[in-house]
Protein backbone atom coordinates (compact mmCIF):
# COMPACT_ATOMS: atom_id res chain seq x y z
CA UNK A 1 409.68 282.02 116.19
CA UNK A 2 408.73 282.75 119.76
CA UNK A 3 408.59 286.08 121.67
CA UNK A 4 411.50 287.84 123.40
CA UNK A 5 409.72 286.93 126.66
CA UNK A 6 406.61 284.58 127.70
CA UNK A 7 406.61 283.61 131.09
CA UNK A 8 405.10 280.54 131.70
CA UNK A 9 405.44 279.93 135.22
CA UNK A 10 406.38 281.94 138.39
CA UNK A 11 406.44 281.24 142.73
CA UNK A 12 408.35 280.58 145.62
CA UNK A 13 410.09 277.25 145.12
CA UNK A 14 412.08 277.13 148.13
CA UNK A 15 411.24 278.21 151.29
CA UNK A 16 413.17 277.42 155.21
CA UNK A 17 411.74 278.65 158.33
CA UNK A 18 412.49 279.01 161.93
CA UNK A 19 409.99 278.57 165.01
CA UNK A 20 410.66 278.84 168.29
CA UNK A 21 408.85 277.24 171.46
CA UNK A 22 408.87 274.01 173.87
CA UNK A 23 408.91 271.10 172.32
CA UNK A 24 406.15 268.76 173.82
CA UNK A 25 407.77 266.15 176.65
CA UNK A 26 406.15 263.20 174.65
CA UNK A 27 407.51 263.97 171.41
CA UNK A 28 410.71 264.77 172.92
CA UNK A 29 410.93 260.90 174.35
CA UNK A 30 409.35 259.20 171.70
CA UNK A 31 411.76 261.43 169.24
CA UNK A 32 415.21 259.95 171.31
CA UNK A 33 413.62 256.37 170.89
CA UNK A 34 413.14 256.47 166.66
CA UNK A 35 416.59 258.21 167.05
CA UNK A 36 417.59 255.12 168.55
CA UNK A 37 415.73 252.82 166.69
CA UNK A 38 418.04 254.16 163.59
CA UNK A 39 421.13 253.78 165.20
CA UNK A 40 420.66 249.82 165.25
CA UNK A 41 422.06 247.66 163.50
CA UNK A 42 419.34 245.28 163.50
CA UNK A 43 416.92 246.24 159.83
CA UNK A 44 413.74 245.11 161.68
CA UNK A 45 414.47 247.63 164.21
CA UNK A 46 415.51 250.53 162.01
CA UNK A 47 412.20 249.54 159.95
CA UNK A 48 410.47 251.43 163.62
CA UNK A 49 412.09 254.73 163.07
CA UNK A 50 409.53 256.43 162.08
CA UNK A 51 406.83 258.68 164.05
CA UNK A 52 403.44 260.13 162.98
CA UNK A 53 402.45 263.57 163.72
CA UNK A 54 399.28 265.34 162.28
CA UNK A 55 398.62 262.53 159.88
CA UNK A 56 402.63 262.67 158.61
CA UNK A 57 404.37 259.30 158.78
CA UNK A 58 407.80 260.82 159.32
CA UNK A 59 411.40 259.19 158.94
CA UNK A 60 413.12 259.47 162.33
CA UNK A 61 417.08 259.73 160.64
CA UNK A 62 419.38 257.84 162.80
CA UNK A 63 421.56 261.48 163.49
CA UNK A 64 420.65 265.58 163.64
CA UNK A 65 422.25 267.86 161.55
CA UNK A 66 424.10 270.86 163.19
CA UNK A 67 423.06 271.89 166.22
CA UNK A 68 419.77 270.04 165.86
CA UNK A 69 419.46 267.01 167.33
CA UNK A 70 416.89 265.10 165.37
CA UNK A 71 416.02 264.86 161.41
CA UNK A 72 412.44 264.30 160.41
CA UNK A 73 411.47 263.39 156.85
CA UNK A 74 408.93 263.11 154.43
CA UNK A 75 407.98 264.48 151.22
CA UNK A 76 406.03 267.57 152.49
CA UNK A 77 408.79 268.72 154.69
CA UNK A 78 412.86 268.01 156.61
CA UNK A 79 412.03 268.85 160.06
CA UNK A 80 415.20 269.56 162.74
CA UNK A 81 414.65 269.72 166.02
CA UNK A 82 416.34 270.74 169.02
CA UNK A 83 417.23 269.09 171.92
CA UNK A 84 418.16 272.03 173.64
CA UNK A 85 415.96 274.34 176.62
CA UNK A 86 418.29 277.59 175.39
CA UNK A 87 416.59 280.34 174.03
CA UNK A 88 419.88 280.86 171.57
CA UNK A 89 418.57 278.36 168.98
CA UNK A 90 415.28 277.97 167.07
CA UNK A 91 413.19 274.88 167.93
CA UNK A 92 412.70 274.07 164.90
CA UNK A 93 413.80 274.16 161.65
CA UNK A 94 412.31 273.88 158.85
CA UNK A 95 412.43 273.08 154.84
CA UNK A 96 409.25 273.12 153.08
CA UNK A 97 409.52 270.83 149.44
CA UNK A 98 409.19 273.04 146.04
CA UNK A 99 406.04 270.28 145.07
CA UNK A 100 404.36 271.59 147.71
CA UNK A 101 404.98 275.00 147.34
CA UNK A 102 404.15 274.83 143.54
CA UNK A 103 401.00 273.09 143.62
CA UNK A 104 399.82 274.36 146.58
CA UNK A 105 401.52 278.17 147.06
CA UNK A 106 402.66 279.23 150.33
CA UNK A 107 399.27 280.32 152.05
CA UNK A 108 397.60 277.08 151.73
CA UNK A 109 401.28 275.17 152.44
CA UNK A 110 401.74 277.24 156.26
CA UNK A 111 398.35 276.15 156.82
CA UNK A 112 399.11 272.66 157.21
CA UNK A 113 402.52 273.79 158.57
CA UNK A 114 401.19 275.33 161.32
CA UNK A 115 399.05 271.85 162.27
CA UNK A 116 402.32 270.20 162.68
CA UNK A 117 404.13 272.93 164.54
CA UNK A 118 401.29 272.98 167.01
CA UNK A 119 401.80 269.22 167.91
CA UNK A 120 405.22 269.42 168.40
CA UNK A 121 405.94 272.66 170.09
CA UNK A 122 404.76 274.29 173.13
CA UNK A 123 403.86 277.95 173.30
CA UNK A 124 404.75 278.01 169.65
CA UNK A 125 405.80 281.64 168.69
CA UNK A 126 405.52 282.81 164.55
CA UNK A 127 407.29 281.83 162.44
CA UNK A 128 410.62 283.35 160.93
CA UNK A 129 411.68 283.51 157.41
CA UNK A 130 415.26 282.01 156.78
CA UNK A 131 415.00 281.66 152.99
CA UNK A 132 413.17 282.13 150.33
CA UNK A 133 413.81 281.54 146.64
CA UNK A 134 411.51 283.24 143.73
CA UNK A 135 411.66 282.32 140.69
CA UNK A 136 410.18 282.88 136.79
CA UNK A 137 409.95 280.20 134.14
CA UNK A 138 409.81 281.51 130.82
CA UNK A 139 410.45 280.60 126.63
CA UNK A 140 412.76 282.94 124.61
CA UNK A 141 414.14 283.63 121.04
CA UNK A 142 417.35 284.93 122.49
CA UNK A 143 420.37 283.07 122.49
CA UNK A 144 421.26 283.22 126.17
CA UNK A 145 424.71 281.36 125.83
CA UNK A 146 425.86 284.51 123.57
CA UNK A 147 425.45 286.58 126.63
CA UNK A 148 428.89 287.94 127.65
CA UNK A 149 430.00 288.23 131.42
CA UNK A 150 430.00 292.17 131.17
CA UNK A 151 426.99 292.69 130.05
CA UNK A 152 425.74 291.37 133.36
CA UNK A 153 425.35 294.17 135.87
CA UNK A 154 425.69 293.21 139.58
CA UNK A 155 426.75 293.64 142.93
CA UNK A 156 428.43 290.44 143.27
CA UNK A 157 431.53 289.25 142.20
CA UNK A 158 431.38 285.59 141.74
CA UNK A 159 430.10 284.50 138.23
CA UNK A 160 429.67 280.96 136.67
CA UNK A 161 428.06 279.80 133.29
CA UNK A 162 427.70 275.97 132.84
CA UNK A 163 426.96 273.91 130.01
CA UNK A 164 426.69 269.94 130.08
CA UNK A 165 428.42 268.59 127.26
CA UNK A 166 427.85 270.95 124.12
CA UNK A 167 424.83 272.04 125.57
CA UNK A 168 425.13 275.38 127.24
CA UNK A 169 422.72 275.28 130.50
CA UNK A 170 422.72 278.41 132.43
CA UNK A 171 424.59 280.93 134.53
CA UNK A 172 425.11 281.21 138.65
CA UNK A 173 425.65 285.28 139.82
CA UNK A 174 426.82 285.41 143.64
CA UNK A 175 426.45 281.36 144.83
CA UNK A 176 426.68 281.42 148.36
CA UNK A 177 426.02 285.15 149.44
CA UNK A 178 423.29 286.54 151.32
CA UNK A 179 421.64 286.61 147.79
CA UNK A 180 422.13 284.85 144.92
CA UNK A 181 420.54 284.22 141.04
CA UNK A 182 420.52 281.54 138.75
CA UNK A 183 419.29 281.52 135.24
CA UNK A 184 419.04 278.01 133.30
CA UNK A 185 417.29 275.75 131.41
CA UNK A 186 414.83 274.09 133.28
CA UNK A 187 414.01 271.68 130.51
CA UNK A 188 417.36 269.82 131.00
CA UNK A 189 417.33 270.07 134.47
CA UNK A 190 413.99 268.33 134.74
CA UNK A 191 415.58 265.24 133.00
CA UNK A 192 417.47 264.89 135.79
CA UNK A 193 414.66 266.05 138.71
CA UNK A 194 412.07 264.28 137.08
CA UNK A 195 409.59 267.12 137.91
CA UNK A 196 407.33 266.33 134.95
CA UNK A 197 404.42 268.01 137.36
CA UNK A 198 405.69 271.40 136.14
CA UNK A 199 404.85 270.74 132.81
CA UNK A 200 401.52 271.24 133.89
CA UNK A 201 401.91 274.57 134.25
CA UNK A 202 404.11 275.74 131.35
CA UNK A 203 401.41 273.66 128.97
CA UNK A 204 398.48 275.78 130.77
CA UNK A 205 400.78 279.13 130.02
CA UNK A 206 401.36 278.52 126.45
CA UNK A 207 404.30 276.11 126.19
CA UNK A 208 404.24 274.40 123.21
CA UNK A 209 406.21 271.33 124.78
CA UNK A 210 408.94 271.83 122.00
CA UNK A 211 410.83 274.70 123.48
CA UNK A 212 413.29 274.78 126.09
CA UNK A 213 411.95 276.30 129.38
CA UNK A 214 414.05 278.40 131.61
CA UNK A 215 414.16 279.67 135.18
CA UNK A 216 415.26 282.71 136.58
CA UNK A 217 415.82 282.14 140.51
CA UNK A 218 417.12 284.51 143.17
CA UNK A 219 418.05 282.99 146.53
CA UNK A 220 417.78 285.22 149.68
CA UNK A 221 418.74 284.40 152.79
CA UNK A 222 418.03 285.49 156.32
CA UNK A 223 419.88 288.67 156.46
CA UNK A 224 419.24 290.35 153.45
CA UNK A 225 415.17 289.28 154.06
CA UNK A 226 415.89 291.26 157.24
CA UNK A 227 417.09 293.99 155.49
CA UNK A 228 414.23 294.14 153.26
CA UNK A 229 412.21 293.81 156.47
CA UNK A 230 410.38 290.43 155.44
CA UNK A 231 410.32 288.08 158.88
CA UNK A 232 407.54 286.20 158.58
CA UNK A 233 405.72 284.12 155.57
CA UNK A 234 402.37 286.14 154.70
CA UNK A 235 405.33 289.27 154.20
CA UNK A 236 406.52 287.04 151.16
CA UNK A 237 403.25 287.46 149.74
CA UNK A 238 402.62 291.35 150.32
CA UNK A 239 406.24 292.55 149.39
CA UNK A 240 406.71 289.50 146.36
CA UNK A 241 406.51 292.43 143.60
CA UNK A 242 409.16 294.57 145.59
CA UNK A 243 411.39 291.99 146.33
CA UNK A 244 411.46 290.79 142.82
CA UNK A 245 412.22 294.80 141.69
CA UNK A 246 415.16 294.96 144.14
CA UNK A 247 416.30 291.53 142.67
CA UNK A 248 416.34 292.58 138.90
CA UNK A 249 416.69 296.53 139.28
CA UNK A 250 419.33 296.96 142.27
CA UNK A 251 421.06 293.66 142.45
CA UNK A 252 421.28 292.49 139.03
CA UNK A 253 420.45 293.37 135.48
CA UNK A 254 421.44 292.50 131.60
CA UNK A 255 422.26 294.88 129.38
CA UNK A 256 423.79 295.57 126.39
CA UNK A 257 427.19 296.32 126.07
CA UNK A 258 427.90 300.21 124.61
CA UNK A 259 430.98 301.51 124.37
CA UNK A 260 430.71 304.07 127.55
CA UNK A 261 432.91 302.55 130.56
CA UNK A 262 430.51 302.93 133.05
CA UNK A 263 428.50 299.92 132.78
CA UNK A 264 425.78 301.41 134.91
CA UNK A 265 424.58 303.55 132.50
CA UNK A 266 424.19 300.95 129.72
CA UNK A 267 420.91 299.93 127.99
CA UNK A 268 418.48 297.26 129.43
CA UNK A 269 418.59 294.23 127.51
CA UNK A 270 415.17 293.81 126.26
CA UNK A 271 414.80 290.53 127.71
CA UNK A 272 415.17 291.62 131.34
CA UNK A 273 413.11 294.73 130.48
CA UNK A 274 410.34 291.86 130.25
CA UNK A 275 411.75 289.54 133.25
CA UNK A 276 411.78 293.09 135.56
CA UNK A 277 408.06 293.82 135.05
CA UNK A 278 406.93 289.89 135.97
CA UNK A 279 404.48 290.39 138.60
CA UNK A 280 403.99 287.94 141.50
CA UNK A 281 400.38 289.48 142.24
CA UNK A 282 398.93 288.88 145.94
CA UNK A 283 400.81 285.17 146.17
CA UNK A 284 398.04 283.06 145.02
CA UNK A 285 400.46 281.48 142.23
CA UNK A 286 399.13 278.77 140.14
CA UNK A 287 395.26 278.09 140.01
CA UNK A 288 396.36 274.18 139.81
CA UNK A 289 396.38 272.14 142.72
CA UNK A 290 397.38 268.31 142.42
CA UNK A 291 397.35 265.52 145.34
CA UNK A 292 400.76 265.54 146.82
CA UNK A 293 401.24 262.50 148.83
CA UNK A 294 402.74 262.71 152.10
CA UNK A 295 404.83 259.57 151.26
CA UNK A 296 408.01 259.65 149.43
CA UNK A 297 406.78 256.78 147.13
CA UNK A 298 409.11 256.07 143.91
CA UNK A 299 408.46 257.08 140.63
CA UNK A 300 405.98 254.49 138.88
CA UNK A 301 407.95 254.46 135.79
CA UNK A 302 411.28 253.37 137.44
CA UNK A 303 409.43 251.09 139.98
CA UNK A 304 408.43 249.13 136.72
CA UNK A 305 411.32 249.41 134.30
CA UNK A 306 413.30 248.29 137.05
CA UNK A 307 410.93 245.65 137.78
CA UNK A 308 410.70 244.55 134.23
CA UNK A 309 414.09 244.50 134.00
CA UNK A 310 414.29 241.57 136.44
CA UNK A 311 411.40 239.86 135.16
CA UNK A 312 413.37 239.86 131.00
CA UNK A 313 416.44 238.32 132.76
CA UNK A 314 414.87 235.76 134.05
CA UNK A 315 412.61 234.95 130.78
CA UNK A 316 415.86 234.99 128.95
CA UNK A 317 417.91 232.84 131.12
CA UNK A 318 414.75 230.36 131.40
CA UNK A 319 414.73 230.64 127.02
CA UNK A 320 410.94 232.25 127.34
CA UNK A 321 410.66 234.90 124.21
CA UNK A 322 407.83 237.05 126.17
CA UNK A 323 406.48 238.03 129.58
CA UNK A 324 403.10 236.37 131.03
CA UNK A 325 401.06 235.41 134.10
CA UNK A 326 403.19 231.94 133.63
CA UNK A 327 406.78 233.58 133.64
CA UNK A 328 405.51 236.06 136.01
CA UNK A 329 404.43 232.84 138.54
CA UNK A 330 407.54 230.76 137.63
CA UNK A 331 409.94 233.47 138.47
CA UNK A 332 407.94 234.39 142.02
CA UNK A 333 408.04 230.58 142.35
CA UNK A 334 411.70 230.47 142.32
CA UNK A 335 412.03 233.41 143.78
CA UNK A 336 410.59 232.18 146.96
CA UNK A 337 412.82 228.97 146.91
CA UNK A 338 416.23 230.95 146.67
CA UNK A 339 414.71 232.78 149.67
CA UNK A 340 414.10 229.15 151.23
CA UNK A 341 417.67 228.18 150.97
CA UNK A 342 419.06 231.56 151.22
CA UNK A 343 417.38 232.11 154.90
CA UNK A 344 417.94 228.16 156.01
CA UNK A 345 421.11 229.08 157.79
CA UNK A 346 420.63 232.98 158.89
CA UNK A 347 421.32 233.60 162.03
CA UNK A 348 419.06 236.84 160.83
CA UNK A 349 416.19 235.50 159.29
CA UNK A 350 413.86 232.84 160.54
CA UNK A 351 412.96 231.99 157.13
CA UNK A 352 412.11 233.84 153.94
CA UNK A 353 408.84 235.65 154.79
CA UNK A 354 410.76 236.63 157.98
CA UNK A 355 412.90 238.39 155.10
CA UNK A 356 410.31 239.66 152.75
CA UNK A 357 408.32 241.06 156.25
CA UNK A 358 411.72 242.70 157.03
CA UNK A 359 412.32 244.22 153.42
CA UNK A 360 408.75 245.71 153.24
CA UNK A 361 408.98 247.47 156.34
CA UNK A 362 412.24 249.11 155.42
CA UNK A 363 410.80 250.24 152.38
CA UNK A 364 408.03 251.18 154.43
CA UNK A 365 409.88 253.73 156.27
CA UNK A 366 411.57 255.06 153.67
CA UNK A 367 408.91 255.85 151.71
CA UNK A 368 406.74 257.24 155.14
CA UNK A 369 403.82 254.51 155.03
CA UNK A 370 403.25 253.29 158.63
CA UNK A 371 403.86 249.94 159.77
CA UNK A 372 401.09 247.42 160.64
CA UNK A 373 401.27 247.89 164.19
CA UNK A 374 401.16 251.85 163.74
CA UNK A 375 397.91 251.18 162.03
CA UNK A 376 396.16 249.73 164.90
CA UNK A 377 397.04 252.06 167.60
């Protein structure tokens, strides 16, 4: 049996920010052309959407979001950008990806934020928080989905527990407020995220790789931050330890239920006696850093299951009873002759490397490699 508590993992694992400034004339064209570029309907010119700033291939999307006239993607960060000279409206806006923040922490991740927003902006001003979420992974002996709604003690009114299938997988306290929590099982949830990379971490803090992992996560937005007087990103660090206090002392606790009606005055539950003391420390999270690539490349695993999948439809329609360097050739073989026929008559394609050219750059921008032609400029 395993303790009450054992945390095995803690951070920031979402964070948004604001910046304001001018954005830079020649981004501002070049940024209206990629826009373009992914308007068309023509593949071999939406294959040019992309721009590079401070070594970041970005996706150019083909509309803005809001107010914000342009969407740029990769897997570091989802840049929007305004078009707009008014002084109403942030620049910029900006989400910063929970692989980066976990394997790098925030210090080291507004670093190379900062190169970017110096490029694109102007008489770039700091930056301001919009959202942060901190968060706790831990392993437990107690039976969270015997907790009863009362004996959670909160300021907000809207409550949720979830379970997929017979399997119960968490609660949600105050979704869509200025703050909100979540507590559930990050084990399951990873079989859908396919963050493996965390495991890393649990398996360094004592997870035995048997037990299921959950998260505790509060969500606070822009106006409670303000309240708690946190504006720009090195405050995260400083005030992390307060923050997380107000979060599991003032705005929500667990506790047992007693027979006294006032449900203030009723008993921590151990476990959050535990979760309450977790301290964040001076924001220097994890002590392991792995190579995030820029690129949103596709998971290996799927690239080649899918691939294989292919590959043992064609060996079994051909009667072959394995997979070797002669299947392998045979099917590329007539691969390349359905591509013969298939591009004889396009109006599209001149013929089929025309199509496989076409089909690699696409891919190309979506997964924020540049093109040939970027390469040489």
């Amino acid at each position: 049996m395993t303790e009450i508590f054992k945390k095995v993992h803690k951070g920031i694992d979402s964070l948004y920010l604001s910046f304001k400034g001018t954005l830079n004339e020649r981004f501002k064209e070049e940024l209206e052309q990629k826009k373009l570029f992914a308007q068309s309907d023509d593949e071999k010119v939406q294959a040019l959407a992309t721009i590079t700033i401070d070594e970041h291939t970005f996706e150019v999307k083909d509309r803005g979001k809001g107010r914000y006239a342009y969407v740029l993607v990769d897997s570091w960060y989802h840049i929007q950008i305004s078009a707009s000279k008014k002084k109403m409206l942030p620049t910029i806006y900006v989400q910063l990806s929970s692989d980066l923040l976990n394997c790098f922490g925030v210090s080291i991740a507004m670093n190379q934020l900062r190169g970017t927003m110096k490029e694109l902006l102007d008489g770039i001003e700091e930056e301001t928080v919009s959202r942060a979420d901190f968060f706790v992974d831990f392993i437990t002996e107690t039976d969270l989905s015997a907790i009863n709604k009362k004996s959670w003690i909160t300021r907000s009114k809207g409550f949720n527990n979830h379970w997929s299938g017979d399997r119960f997988t968490g609660f949600s306290i105050g979704l869509g407020g200025d703050i909100s929590a979540r507590l559930y099982n990050k084990t399951i949830e990873i079989e859908k995220s396919k963050k493996d990379y965390l495991m890393a971490f649990w398996s360094k803090n004592g997870w035995d790789k048997t037990l299921n992992v959950w998260r505790l996560e509060f969500q606070l937005k822009r106006e409670v931050l303000k309240q708690l007087s946190i504006n720009k990103a090195f405050e995260l660090g400083e005030c992390s330890n307060d923050i997380w206090l107000y979060c599991t002392q003032k705005w929500l606790r667990l506790a047992y239920e007693e027979k006294t009606k006032n449900r203030t005055r009723w008993q921590t539950h151990p476990l959050w006696a535990e979760i309450e003391q977790v301290k964040f420390g001076d924001g220097n999270y994890t002590g392991i850093i792995r190579d995030i690539s820029r690129s949103r490349v596709p998971i290996v695993s799927t690239l080649f299951l899918n691939g294989m999948g292919y590959l043992t439809n064609y060996a079994a329609l051909k009667g072959y009873d394995s997979i070797n360097d002669t299947v392998v050739l045979e099917f590329c073989r007539d691969a390349k002759e359905f591509l013969k026929k298939h591009t004889e008559n396009s109006s599209y394609y001149q013929d089929e490397n025309d199509y496989l050219v076409t089909k690699i750059n696409s891919k190309k921008k979506k997964y924020n490699k540049p093109l040939e032609q970027e390469k040489d400029i």
